[in-house]
C-alpha atoms as a PDB file:
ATOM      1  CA  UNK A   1      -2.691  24.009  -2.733  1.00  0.00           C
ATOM      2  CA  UNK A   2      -5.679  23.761   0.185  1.00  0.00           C
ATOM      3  CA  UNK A   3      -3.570  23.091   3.504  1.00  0.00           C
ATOM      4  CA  UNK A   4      -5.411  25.081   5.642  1.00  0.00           C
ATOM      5  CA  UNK A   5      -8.167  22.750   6.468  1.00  0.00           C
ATOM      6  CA  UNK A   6      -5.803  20.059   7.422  1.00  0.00           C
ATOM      7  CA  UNK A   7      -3.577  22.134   9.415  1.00  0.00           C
ATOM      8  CA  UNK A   8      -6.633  23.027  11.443  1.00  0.00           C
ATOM      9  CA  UNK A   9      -7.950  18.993  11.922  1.00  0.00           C
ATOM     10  CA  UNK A  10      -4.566  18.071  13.095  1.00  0.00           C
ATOM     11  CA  UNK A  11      -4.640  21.299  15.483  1.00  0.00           C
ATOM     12  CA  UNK A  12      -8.040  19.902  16.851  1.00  0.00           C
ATOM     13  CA  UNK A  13      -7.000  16.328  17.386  1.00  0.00           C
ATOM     14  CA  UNK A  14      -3.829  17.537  19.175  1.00  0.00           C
ATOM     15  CA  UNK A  15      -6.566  19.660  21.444  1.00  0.00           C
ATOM     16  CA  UNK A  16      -4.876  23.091  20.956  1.00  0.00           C
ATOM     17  CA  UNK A  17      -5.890  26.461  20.171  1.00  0.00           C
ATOM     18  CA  UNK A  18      -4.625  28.716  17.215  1.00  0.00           C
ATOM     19  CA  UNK A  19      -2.927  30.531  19.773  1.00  0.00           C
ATOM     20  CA  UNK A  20      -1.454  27.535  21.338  1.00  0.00           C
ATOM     21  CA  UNK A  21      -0.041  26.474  17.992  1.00  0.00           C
ATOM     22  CA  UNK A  22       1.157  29.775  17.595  1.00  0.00           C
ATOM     23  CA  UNK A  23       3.274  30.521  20.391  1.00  0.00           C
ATOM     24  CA  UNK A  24       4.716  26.691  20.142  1.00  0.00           C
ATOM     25  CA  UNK A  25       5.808  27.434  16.364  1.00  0.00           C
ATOM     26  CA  UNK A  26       6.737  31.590  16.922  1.00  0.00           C
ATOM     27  CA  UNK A  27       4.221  32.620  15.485  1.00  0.00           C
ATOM     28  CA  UNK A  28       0.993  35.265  15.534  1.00  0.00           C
ATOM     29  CA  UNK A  29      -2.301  33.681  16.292  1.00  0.00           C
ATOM     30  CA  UNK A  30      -3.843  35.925  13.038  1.00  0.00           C
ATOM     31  CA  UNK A  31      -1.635  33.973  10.977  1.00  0.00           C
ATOM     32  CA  UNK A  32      -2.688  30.264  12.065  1.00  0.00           C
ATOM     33  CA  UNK A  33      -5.942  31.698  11.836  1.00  0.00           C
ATOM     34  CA  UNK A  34      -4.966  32.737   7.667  1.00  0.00           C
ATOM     35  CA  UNK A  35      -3.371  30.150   7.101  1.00  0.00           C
ATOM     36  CA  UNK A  36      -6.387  27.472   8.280  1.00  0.00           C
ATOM     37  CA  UNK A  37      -8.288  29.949   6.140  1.00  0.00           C
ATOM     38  CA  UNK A  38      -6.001  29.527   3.173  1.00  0.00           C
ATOM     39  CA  UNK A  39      -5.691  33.128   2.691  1.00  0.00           C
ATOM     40  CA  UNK A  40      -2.176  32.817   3.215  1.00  0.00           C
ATOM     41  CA  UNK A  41       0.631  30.096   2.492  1.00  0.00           C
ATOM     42  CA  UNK A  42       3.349  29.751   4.810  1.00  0.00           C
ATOM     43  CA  UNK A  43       7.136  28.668   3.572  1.00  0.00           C
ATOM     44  CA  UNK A  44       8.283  25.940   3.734  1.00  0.00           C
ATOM     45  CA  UNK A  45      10.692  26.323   6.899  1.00  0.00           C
ATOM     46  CA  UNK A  46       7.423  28.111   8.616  1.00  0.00           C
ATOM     47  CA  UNK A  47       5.030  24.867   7.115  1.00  0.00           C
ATOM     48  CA  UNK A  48       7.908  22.384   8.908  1.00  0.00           C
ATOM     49  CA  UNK A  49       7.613  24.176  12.313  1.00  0.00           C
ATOM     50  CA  UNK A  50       3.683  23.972  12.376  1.00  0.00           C
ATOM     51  CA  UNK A  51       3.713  20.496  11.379  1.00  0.00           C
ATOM     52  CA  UNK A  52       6.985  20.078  14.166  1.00  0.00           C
ATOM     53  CA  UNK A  53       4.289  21.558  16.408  1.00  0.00           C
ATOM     54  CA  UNK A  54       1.430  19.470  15.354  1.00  0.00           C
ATOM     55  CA  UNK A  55       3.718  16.005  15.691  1.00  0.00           C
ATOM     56  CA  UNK A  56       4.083  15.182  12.484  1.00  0.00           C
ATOM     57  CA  UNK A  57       6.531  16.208   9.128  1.00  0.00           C
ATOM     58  CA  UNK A  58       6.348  17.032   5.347  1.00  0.00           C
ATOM     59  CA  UNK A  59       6.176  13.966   4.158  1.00  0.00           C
ATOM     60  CA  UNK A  60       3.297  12.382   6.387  1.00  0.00           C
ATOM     61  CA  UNK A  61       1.378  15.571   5.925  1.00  0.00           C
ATOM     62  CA  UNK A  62       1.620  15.524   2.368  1.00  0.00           C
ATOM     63  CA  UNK A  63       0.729  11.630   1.479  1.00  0.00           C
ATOM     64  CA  UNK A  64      -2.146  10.876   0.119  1.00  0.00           C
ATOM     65  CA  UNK A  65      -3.408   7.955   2.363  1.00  0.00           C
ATOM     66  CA  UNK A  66      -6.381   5.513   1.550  1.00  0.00           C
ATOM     67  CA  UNK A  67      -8.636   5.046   4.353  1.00  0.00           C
ATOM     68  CA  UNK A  68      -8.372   1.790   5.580  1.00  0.00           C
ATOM     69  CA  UNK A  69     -10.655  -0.994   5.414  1.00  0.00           C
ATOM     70  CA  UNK A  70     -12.298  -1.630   8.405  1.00  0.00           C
ATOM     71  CA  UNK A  71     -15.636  -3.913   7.703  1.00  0.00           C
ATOM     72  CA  UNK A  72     -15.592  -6.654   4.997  1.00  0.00           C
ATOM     73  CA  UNK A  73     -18.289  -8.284   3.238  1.00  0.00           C
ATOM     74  CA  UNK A  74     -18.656 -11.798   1.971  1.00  0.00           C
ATOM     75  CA  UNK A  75     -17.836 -10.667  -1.278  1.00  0.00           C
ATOM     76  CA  UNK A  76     -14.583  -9.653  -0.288  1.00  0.00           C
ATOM     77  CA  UNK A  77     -13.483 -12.899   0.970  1.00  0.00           C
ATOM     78  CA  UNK A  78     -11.438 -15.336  -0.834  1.00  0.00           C
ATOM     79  CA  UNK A  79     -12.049 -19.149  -0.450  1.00  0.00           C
ATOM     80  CA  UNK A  80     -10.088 -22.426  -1.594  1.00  0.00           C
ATOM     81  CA  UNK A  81     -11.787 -25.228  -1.849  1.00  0.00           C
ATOM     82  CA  UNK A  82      -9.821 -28.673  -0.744  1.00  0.00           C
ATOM     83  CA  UNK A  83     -11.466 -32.111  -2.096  1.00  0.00           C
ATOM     84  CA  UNK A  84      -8.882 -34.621  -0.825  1.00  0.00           C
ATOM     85  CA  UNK A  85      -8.887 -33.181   2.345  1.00  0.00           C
ATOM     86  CA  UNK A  86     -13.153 -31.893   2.802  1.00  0.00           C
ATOM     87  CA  UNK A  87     -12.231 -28.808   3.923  1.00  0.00           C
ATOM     88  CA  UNK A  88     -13.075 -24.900   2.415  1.00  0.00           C
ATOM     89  CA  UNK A  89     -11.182 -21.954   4.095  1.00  0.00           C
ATOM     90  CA  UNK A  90     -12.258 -18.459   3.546  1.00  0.00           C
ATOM     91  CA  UNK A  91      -9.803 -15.754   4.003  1.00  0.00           C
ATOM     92  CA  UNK A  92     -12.379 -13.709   5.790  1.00  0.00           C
ATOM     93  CA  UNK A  93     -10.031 -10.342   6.067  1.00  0.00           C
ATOM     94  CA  UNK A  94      -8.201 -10.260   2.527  1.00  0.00           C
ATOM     95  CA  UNK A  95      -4.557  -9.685   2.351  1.00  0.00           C
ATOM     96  CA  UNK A  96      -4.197 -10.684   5.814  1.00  0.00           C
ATOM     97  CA  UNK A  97      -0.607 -11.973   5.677  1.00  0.00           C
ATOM     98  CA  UNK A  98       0.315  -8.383   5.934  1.00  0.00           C
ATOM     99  CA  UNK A  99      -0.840  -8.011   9.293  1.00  0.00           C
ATOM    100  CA  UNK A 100       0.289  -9.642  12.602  1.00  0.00           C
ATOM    101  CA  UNK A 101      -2.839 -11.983  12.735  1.00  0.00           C
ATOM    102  CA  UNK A 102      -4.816 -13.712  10.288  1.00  0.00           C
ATOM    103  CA  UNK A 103      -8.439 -15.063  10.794  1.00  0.00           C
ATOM    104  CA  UNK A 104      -9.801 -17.641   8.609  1.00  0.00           C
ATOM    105  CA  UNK A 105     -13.104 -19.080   8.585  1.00  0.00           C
ATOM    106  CA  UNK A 106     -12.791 -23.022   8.033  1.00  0.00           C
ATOM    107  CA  UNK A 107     -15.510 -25.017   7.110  1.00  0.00           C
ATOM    108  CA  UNK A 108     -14.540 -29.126   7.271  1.00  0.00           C
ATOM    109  CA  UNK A 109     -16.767 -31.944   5.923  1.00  0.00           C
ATOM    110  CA  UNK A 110     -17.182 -34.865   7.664  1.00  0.00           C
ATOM    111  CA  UNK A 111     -13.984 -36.382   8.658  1.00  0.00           C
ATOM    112  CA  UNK A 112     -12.591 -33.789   6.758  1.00  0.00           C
ATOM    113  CA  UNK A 113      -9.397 -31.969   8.361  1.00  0.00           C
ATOM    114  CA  UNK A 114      -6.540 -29.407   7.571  1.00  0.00           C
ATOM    115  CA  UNK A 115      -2.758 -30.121   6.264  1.00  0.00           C
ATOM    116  CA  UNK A 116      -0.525 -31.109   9.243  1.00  0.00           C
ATOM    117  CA  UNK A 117       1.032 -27.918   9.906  1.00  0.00           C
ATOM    118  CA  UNK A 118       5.010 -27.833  11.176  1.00  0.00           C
ATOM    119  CA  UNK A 119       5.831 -26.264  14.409  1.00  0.00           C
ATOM    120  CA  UNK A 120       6.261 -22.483  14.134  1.00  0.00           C
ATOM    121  CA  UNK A 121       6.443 -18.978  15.951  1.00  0.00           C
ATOM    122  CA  UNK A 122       3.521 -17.471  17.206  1.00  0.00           C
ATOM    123  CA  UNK A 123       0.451 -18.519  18.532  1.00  0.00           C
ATOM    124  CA  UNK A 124      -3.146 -20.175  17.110  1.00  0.00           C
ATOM    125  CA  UNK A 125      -6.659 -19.515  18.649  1.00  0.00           C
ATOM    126  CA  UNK A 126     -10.491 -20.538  17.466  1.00  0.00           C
ATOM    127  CA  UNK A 127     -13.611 -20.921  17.697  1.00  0.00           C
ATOM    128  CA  UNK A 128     -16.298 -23.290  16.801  1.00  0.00           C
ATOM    129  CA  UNK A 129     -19.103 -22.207  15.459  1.00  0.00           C
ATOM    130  CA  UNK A 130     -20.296 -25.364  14.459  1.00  0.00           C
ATOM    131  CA  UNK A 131     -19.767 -29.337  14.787  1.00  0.00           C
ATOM    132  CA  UNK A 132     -17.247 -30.479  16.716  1.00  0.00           C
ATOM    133  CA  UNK A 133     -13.364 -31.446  15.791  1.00  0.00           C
ATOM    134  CA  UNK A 134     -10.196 -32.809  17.347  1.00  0.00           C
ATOM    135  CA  UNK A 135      -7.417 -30.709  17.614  1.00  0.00           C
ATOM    136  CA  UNK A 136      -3.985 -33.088  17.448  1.00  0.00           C
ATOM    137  CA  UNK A 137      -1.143 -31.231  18.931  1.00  0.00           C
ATOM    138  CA  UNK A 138       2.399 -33.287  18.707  1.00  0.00           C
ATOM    139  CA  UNK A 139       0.944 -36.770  19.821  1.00  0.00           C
ATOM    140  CA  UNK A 140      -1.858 -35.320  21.575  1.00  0.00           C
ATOM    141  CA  UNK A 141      -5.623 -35.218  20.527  1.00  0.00           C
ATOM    142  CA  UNK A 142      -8.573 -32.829  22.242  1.00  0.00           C
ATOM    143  CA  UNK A 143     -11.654 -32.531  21.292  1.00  0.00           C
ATOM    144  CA  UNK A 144     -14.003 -29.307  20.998  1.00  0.00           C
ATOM    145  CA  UNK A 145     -17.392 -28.450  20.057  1.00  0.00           C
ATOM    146  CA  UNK A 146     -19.814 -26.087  19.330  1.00  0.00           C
ATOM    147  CA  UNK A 147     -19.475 -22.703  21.382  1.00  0.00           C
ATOM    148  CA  UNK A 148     -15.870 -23.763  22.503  1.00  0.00           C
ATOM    149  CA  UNK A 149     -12.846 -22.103  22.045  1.00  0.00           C
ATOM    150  CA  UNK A 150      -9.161 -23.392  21.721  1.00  0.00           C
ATOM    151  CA  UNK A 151      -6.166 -21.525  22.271  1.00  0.00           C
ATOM    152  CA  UNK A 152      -2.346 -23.175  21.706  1.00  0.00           C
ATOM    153  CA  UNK A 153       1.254 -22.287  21.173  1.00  0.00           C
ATOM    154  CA  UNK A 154       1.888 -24.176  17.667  1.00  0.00           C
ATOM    155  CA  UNK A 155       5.812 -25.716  18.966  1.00  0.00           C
ATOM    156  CA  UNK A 156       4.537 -28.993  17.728  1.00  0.00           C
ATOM    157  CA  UNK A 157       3.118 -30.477  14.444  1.00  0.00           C
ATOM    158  CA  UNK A 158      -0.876 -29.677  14.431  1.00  0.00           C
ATOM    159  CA  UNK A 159      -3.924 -30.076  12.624  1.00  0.00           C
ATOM    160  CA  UNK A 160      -7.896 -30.185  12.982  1.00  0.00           C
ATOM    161  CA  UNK A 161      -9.998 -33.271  12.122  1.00  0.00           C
ATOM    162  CA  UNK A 162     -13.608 -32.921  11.769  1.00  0.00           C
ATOM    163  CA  UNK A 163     -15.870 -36.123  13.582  1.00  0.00           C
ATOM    164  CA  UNK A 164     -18.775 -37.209  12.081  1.00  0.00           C
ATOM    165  CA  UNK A 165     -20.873 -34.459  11.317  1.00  0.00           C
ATOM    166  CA  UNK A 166     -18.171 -31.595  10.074  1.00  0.00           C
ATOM    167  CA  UNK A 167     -17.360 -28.572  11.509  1.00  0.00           C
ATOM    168  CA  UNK A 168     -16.785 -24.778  11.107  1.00  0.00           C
ATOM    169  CA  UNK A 169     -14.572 -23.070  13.041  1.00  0.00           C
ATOM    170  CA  UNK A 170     -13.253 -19.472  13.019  1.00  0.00           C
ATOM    171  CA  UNK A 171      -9.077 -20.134  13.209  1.00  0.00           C
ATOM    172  CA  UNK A 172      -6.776 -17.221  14.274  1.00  0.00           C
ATOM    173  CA  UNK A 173      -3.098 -17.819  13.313  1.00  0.00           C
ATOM    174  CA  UNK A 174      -0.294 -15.034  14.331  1.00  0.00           C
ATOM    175  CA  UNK A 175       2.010 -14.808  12.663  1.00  0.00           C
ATOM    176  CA  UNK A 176      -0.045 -15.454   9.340  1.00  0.00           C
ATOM    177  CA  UNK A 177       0.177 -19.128   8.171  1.00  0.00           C
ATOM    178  CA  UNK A 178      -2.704 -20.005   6.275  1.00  0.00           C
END
């Protein structure tokens, strides 16, 4: 098994030198140097000390991790579509619930509008990109429009009504609600 190159990238992102790394684990500088080279294998016990050193352990070092997904493309979206109520939302970053935000991208017909949603933790911001729409809060309505921005802690029953024309907006719920 190749270990040698990885030792070496986590040496560099921790800024050291081999000889840094191998006075912290006890160690002679020529054998980091053999063992970024993979001409030699350390033990185990010697392998937990450099990693020790390096900030991080066996297991970490050793899992095979899958980069993560940083851009996403319309054809990675999911959308449901909503006749009663005119309105399409696009998950626009799939598998969102897993994270501690989730954006949406909501697209309301004409006096279209979204489910009234129960009070709950967290907090909901957006955007919108186009139209304009009435945000009711408890017993509360206010309005937005195009290149506004709304920003509210959800402690009260809410939803989003589209006025004449329909509306998109880019919604931001945390935690995920949608």
């Amino acid at each position: 098994m190749n270990i040698g190159h990885k030792i070496k990238t986590l040496r560099i992102q921790k800024g050291l030198t081999q000889e840094e790394l191998a006075d912290r684990a006890e160690l002679s500088k020529g054998f980091i140097s053999q063992v970024e080279r993979d001409l030699t294998s350390p033990s185990i016990a010697t392998l937990v000390d450099i990693l020790q050193c390096l900030g991080t352990n066996l297991e970490e070092f050793f899992v095979k991790s899958t980069p993560e997904q940083v851009v996403f493309k319309k054809n990675d979206y999911f959308e449901k579509l909503d006749t009663e109520l005119k309105n399409k939302i696009e998950w626009i970053i799939p598998n969102a619930q897993k994270n501690m935000m989730e954006p949406i991208l909501l697209t309301l017909e004409p006096e279209g509008s979204t489910y009234p949603d129960n009070p709950h933790e967290g907090e909901e911001f957006g955007y919108v990109i186009k139209g304009s729409i009435l945000i009711t809060i408890g017993n509360k309505n206010y309005p937005a429009k195009s290149g506004e921005s709304f920003y509210f802690t959800p402690n009260q029953k809410h939803y989003i009504t589209a006025k004449s024309k329909g509306a998109t907006i880019l919604w931001v719920s945390t935690p995920p609600s949608f």
